[in-house]
Protein backbone atom coordinates (compact mmCIF):
# COMPACT_ATOMS: atom_id res chain seq x y z
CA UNK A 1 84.20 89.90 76.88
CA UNK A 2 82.66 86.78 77.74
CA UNK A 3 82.53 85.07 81.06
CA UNK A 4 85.19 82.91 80.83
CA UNK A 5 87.42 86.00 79.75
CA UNK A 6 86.59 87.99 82.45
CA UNK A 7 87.06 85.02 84.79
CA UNK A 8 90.59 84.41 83.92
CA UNK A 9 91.51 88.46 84.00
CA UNK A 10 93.53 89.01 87.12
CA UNK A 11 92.02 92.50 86.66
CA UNK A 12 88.63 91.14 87.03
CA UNK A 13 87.08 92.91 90.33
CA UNK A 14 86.76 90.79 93.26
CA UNK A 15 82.58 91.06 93.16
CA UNK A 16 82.81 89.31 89.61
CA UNK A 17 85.17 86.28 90.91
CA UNK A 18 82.87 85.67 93.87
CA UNK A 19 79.70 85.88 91.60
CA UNK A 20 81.51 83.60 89.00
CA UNK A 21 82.54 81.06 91.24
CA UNK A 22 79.41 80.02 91.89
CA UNK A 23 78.01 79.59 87.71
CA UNK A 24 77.21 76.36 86.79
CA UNK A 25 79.81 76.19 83.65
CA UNK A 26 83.04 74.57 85.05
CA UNK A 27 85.01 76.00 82.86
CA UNK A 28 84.30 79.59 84.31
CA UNK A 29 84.61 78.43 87.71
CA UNK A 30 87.88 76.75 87.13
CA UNK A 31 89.10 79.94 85.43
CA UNK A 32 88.35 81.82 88.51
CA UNK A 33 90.11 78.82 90.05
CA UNK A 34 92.88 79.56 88.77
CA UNK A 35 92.89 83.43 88.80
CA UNK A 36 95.82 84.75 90.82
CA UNK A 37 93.18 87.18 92.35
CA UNK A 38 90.36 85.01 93.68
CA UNK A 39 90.11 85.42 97.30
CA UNK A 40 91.28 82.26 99.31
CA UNK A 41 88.11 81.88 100.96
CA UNK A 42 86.45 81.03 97.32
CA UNK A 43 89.68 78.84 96.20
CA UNK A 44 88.71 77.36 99.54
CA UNK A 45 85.01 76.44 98.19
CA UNK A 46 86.14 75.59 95.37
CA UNK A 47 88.51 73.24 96.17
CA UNK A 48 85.70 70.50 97.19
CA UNK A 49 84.26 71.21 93.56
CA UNK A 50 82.60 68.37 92.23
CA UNK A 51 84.33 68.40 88.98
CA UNK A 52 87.92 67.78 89.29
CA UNK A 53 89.19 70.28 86.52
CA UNK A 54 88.32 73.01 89.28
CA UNK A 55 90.03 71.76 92.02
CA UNK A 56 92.88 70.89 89.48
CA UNK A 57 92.79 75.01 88.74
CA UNK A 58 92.48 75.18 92.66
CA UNK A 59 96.02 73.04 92.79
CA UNK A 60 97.80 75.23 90.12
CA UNK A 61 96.67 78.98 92.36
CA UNK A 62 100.27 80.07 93.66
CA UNK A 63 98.01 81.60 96.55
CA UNK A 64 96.22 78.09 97.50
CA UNK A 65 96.94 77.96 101.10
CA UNK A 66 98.86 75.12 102.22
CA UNK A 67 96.14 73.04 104.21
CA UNK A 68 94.08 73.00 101.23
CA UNK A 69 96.87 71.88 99.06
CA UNK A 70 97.55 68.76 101.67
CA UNK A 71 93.72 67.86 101.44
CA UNK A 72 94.17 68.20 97.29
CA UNK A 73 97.40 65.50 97.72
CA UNK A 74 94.77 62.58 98.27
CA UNK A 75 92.67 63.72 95.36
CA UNK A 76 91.08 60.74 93.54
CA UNK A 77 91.86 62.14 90.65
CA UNK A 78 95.65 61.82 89.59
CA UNK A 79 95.38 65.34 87.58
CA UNK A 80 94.61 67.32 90.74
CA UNK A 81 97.45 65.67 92.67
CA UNK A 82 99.92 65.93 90.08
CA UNK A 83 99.10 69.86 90.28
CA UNK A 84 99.60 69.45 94.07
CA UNK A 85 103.17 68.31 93.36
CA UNK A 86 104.43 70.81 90.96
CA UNK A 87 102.92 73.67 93.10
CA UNK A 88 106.18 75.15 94.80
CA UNK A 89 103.64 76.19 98.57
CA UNK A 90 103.11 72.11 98.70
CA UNK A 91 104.37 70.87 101.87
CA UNK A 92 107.25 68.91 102.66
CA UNK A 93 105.05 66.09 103.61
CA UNK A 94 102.84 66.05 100.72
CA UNK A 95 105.73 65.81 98.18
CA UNK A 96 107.09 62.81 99.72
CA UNK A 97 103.68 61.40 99.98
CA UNK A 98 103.15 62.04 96.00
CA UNK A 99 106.64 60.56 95.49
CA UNK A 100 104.97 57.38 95.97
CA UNK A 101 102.09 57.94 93.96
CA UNK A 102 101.14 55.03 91.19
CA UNK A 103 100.67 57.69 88.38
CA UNK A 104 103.76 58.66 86.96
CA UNK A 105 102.54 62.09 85.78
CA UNK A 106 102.17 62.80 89.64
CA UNK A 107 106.10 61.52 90.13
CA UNK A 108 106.91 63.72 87.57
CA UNK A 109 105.31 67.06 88.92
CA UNK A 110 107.51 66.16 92.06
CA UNK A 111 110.53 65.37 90.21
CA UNK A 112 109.75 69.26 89.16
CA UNK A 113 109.00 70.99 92.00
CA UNK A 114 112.10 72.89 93.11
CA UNK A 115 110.95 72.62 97.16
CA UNK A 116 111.08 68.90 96.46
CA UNK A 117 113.86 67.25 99.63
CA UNK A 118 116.82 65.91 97.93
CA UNK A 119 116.16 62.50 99.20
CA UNK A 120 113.13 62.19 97.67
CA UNK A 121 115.23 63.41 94.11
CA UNK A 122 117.54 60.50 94.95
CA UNK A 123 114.53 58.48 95.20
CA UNK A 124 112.75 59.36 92.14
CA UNK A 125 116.53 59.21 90.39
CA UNK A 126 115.93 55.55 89.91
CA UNK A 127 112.28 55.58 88.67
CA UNK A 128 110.91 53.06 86.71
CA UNK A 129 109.47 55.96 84.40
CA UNK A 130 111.99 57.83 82.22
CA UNK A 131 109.82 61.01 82.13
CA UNK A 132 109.84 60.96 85.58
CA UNK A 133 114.07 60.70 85.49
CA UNK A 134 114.53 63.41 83.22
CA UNK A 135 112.47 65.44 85.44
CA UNK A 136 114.83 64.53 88.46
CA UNK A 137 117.68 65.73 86.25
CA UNK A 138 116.32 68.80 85.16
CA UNK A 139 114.99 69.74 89.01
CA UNK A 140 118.32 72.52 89.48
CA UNK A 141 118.51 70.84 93.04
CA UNK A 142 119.38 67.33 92.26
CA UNK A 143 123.06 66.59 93.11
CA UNK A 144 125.63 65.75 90.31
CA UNK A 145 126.05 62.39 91.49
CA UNK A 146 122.40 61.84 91.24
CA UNK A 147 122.15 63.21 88.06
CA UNK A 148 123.88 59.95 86.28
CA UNK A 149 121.71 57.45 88.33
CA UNK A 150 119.02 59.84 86.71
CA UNK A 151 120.27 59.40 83.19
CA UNK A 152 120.54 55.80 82.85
């Protein structure tokens, strides 16, 4: 097996993750990133990675805690923060800040998140993007009378 393999096993020992989260090829660390085992004290470190494709694999870890998540939500980089929004332990706060965000693909991961407040659904309901409508209407949350506003 090769690093990257053993980095994206979720049967990959602890020891390993640790050791691989500090290599200098991104892809392993992001794999690790991503790894539903990695402790949260190295999804921690990595999540001030300099290379954005690890802290967006830090983004997508259901076990990211939530402070880290809310630092993530002012990424520079519109792939992390459109991670941020579709990952369902995002808080309240950093959804509706996203809603706002000038990338659409970020809208779009909010319009998808099924935590996302059902204001902010009406909000994004009327989206300039289409993508980011048809994600409003597929969000099971979004009220019927939304979903027409959605649609058009």
């Amino acid at each position: 097996m090769s690093h990257l393999q053993l980095a994206q096993n979720p049967n990959t020992n602890v020891d390993t993750l640790v050791n691989f989260s500090l290599f200098g090829d991104y892809y392993v660390r992001g794999a690790v990133a991503v790894n539903p085992s990695t402790p949260v004290n190295v999804l921690v470190s990595l999540s001030t990675d300099q290379v954005y494709f690890v802290r967006q694999a830090v983004a997508q870890n259901p076990n990211t805690p939530v402070d880290v998540l809310a630092k993530l939500s002012t990424d520079e980089y519109s792939f992390v923060r459109r991670y941020v929004a579709v990952n369902p332990n995002t808080p309240v706060d950093g959804l509706v800040r996203l809603a706002n965000d000038d990338h659409s693909d970020v809208r779009v991961g909010v319009a998808k998140n099924p935590n996302t407040p059902v204001d902010v659904l009406v909000q994004l309901a009327t989206d300039e993007d289409s993508w980011v409508r048809r994600s409003v209407a597929q969000n099971a949350n979004t009220p019927v009378d939304v979903l027409t506003q959605a649609l058009i």
